[in-house]
Protein backbone atom coordinates (compact mmCIF):
# COMPACT_ATOMS: atom_id res chain seq x y z
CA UNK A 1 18.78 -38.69 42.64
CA UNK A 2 19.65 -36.10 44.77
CA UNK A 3 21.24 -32.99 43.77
CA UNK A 4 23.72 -30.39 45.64
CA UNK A 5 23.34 -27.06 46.10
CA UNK A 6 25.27 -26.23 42.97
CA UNK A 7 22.91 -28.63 41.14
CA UNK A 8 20.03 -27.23 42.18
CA UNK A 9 21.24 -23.39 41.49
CA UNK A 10 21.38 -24.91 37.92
CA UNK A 11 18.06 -26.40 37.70
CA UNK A 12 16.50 -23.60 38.39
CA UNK A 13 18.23 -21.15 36.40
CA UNK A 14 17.48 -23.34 33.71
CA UNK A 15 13.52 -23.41 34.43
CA UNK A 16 13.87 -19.59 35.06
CA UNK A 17 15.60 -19.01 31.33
CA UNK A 18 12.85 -21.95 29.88
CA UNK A 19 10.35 -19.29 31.33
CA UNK A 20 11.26 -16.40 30.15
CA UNK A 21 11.93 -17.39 26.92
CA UNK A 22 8.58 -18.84 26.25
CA UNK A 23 6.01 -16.94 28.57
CA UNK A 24 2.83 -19.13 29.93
CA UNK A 25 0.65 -16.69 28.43
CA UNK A 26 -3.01 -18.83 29.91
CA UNK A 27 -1.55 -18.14 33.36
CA UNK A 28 -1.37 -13.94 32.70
CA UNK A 29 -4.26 -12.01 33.94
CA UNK A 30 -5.31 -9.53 31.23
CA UNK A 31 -3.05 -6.39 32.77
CA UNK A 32 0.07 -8.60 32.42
CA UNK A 33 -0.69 -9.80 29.27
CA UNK A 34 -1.37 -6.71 27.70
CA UNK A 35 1.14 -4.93 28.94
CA UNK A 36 3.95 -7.64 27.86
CA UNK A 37 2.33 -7.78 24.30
CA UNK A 38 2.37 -3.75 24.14
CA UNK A 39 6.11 -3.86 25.47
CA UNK A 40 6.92 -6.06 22.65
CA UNK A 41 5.01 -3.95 20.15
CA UNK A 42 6.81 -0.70 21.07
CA UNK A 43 10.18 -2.66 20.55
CA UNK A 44 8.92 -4.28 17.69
CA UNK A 45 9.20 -7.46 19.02
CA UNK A 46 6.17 -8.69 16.01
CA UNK A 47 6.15 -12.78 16.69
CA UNK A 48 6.22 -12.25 20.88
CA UNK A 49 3.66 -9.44 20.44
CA UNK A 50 1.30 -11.21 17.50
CA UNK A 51 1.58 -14.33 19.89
CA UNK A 52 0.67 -12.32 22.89
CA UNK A 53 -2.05 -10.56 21.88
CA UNK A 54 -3.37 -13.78 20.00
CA UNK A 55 -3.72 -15.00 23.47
CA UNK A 56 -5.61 -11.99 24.89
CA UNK A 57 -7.77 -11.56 21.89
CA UNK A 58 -8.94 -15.50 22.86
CA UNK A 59 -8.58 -15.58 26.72
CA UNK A 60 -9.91 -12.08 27.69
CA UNK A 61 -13.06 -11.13 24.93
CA UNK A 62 -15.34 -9.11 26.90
CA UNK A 63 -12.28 -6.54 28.17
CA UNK A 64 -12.41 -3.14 27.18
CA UNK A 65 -9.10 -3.43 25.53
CA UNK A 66 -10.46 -5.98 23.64
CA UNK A 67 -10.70 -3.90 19.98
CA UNK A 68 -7.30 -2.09 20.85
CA UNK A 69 -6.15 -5.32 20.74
CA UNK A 70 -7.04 -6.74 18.22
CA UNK A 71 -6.03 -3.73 16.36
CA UNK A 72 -2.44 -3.99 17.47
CA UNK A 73 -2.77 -7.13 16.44
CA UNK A 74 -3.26 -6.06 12.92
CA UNK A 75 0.11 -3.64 13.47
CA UNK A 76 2.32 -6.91 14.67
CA UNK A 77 1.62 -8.31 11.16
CA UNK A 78 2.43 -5.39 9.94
CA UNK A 79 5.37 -4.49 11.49
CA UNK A 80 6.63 -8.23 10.32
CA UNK A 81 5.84 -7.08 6.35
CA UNK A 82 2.70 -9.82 6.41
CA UNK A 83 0.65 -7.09 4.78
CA UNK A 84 -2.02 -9.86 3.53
CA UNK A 85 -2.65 -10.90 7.09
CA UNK A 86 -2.71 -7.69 8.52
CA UNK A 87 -5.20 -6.20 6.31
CA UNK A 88 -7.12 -9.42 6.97
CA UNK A 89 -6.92 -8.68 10.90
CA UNK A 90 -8.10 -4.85 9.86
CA UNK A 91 -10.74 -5.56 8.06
CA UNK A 92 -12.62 -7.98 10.33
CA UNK A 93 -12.26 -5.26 13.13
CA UNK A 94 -13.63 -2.77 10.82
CA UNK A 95 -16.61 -4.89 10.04
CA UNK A 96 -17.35 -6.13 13.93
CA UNK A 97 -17.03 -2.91 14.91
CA UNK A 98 -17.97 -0.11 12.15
CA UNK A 99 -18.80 2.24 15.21
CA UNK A 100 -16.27 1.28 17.00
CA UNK A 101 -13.06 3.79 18.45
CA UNK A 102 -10.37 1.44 15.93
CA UNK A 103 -12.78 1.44 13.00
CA UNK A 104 -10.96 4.18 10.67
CA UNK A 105 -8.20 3.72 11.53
CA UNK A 106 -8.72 0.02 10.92
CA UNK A 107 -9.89 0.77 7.65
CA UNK A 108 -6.34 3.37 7.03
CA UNK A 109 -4.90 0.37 7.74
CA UNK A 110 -6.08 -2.02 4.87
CA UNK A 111 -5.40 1.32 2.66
CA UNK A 112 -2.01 1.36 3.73
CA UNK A 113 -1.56 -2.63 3.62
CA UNK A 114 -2.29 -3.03 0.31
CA UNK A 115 -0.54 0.25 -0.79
CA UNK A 116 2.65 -1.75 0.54
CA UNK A 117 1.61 -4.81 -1.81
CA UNK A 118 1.32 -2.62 -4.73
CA UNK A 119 4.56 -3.60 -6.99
CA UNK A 120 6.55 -1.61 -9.33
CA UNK A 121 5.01 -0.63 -12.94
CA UNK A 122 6.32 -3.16 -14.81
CA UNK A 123 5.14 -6.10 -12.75
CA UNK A 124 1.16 -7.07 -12.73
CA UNK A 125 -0.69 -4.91 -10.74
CA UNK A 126 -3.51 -6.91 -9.47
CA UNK A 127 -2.62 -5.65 -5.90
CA UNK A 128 -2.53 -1.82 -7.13
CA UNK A 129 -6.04 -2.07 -8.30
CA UNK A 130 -6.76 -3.75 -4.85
CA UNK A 131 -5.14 -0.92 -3.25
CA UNK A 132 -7.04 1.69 -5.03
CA UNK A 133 -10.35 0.08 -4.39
CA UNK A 134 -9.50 0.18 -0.35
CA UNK A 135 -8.50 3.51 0.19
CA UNK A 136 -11.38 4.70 -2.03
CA UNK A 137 -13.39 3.32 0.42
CA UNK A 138 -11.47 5.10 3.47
CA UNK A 139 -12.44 8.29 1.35
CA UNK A 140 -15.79 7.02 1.19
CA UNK A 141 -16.42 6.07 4.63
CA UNK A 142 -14.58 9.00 6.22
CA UNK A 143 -14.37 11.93 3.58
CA UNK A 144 -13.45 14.14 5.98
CA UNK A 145 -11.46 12.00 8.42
CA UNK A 146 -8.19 12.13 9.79
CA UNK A 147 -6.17 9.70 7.20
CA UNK A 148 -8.31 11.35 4.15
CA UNK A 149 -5.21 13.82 2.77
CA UNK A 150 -2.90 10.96 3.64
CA UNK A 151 -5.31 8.30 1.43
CA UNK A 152 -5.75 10.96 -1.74
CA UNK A 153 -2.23 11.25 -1.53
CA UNK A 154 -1.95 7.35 -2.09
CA UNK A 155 -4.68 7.01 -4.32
CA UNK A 156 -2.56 9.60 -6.65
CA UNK A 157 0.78 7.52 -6.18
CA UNK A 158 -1.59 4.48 -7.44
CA UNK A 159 -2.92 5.74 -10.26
CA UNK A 160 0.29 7.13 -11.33
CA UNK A 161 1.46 3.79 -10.96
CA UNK A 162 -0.95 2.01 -13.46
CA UNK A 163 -0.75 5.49 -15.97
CA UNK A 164 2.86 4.59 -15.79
CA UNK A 165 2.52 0.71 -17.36
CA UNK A 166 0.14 1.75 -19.60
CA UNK A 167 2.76 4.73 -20.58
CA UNK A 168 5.90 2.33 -20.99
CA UNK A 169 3.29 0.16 -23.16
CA UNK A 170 3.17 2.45 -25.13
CA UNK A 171 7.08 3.86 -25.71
CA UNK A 172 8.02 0.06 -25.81
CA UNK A 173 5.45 -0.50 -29.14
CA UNK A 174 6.53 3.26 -30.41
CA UNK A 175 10.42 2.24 -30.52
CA UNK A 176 9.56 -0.93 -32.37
CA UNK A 177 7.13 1.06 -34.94
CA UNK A 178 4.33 -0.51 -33.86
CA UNK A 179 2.39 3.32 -34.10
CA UNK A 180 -1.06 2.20 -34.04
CA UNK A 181 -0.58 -0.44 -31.01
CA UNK A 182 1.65 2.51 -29.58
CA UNK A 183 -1.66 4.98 -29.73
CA UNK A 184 -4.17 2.68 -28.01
CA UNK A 185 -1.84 2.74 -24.85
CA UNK A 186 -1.41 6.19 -25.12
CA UNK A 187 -4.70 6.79 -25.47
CA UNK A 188 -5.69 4.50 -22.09
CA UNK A 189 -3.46 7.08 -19.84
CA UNK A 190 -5.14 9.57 -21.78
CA UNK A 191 -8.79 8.34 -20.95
CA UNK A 192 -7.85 7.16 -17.40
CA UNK A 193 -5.40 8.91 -15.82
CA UNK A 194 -5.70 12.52 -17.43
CA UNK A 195 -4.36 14.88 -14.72
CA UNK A 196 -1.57 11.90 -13.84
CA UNK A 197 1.82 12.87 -14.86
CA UNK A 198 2.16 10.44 -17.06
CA UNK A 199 -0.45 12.24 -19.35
CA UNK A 200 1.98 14.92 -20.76
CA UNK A 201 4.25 12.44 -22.02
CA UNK A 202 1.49 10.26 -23.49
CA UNK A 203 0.13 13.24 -25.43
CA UNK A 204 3.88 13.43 -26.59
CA UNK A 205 3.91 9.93 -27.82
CA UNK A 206 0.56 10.43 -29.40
CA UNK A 207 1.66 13.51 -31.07
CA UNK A 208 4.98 11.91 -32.62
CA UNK A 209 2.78 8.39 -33.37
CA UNK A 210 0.46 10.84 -35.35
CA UNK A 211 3.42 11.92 -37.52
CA UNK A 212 5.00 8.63 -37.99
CA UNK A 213 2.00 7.52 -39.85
CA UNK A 214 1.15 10.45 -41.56
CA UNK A 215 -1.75 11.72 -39.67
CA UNK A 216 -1.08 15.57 -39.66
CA UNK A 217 -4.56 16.59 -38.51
CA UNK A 218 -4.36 14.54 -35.37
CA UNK A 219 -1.03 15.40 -35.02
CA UNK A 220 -1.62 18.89 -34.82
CA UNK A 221 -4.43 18.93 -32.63
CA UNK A 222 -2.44 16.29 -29.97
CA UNK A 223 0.23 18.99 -30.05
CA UNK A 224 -2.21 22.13 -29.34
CA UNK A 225 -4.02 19.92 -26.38
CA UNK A 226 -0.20 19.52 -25.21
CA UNK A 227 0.43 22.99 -25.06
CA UNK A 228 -2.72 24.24 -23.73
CA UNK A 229 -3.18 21.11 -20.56
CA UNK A 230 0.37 21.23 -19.84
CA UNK A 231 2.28 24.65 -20.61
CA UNK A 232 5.00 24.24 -18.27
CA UNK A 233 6.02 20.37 -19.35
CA UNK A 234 9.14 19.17 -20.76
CA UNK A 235 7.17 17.57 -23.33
CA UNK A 236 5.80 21.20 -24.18
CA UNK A 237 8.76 22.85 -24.39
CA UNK A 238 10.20 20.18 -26.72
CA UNK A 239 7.18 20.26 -29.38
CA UNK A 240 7.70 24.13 -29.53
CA UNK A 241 11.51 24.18 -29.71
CA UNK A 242 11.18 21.41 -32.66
CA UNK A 243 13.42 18.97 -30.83
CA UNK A 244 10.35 16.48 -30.80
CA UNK A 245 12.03 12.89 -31.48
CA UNK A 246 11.50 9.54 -30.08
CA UNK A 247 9.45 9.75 -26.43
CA UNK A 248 11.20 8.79 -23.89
């Protein structure tokens, strides 16, 4: 069949719109390709960029991009929230190339990936302790390095985090008199997470779980450790104004 002039116009706009919607990415020489998959990662574009650079990572292996890549590639899973995957992508860099110009920050990365995964207290927090565990090792492998106040900084928020559960473990068993279940918990932040900020208020639970049951020793010594580690604490302030009730 053979087709006018208006036909044709048609046909091709349709091949032209069938072509730029879905890119021959085996036909781009490495320049193109990279640049189109860094275009779409700078307008967050994550499936066309992850999909591009999937392609270069495969076609083009001996390039000097090739790390760079593979890096970003990491970042296009990230940017789409698939924080499992990217750290994945990370961590394989990281390990093919320890020495390698994308190896810290590779390893920020899976810090930073898992930090995202890390739920809120009350949930399990199998992904916390994950998190904690990876950006240790950033601090390990690059004490001094350029993510290393960034990674402390997250380590604290972690830890907090887990002080935290083991905190509202203890005020839930507290509030149902449960004073001895109430004290192991408190005593976990206690042991754990001393300089957290959970540990004022779990010397505050300890201190009133000691005088629910009658131990006035204990008691007084939890309050003196109160006052002397944490002066300035609301906790403090309510111990020595005598308005010490239920913690909270």
């Amino acid at each position: 069949m053979r087709l006018g002039n208006k036909g044709r116009g048609l046909l091709a706009l349709v091949t032209f719109l069938g072509c730029a919607s879905a890119p021959r990415f085996s036909e781009m020489d490495a320049d193109t390709l990279f640049q189109y998959a860094t275009e779409k990662l700078d307008a967050h574009k994550w499936d066309d960029a992850s999909r591009a650079l999937d392609q270069f990572v495969f076609q083009f292996p001996t390039d000097e991009r090739y790390q760079e890549a593979r890096y970003r590639l990491g970042e296009a899973h990230f940017g789409k929230g698939e924080y499992l995957i990217a750290a994945s992508e990370f961590v394989r860099l990281a390990s093919d190339f320890p020495a390698g110009p994308w190896a810290e920050r590779a390893r920020f990365e899976v810090c930073d990936s898992y930090f995202r995964l890390s739920p809120k207290p009350q949930l399990d927090q199998e992904y916390t302790d994950m998190a904690i565990d990876q950006c240790q090792a950033v601090l390990a492998y690059y004490p001094a390095g350029e993510h290393a106040d960034s990674v402390r900084t997250m380590v604290a928020t972690l830890q907090n985090k887990l002080a935290t559960k083991e905190l509202e473990a203890g005020q839930h068993y507290f509030k149902r008199g449960a004073y001895d279940s109430a004290i192991i918990y408190y005593d976990k932040v206690l042991a754990s997470y001393p300089s957290s900020p959970a540990a004022p208020k779990a010397l505050f639970g300890l201190y009133r779980s000691y005088e629910e049951i009658g131990w006035t020793e204990e008691a007084s010594q939890t309050r003196e450790r109160l006052l002397r580690d944490f002066p300035e604490s609301d906790e403090a302030r309510r111990v020595q104004s005598g308005s010490a009730v239920a913690p909270s």
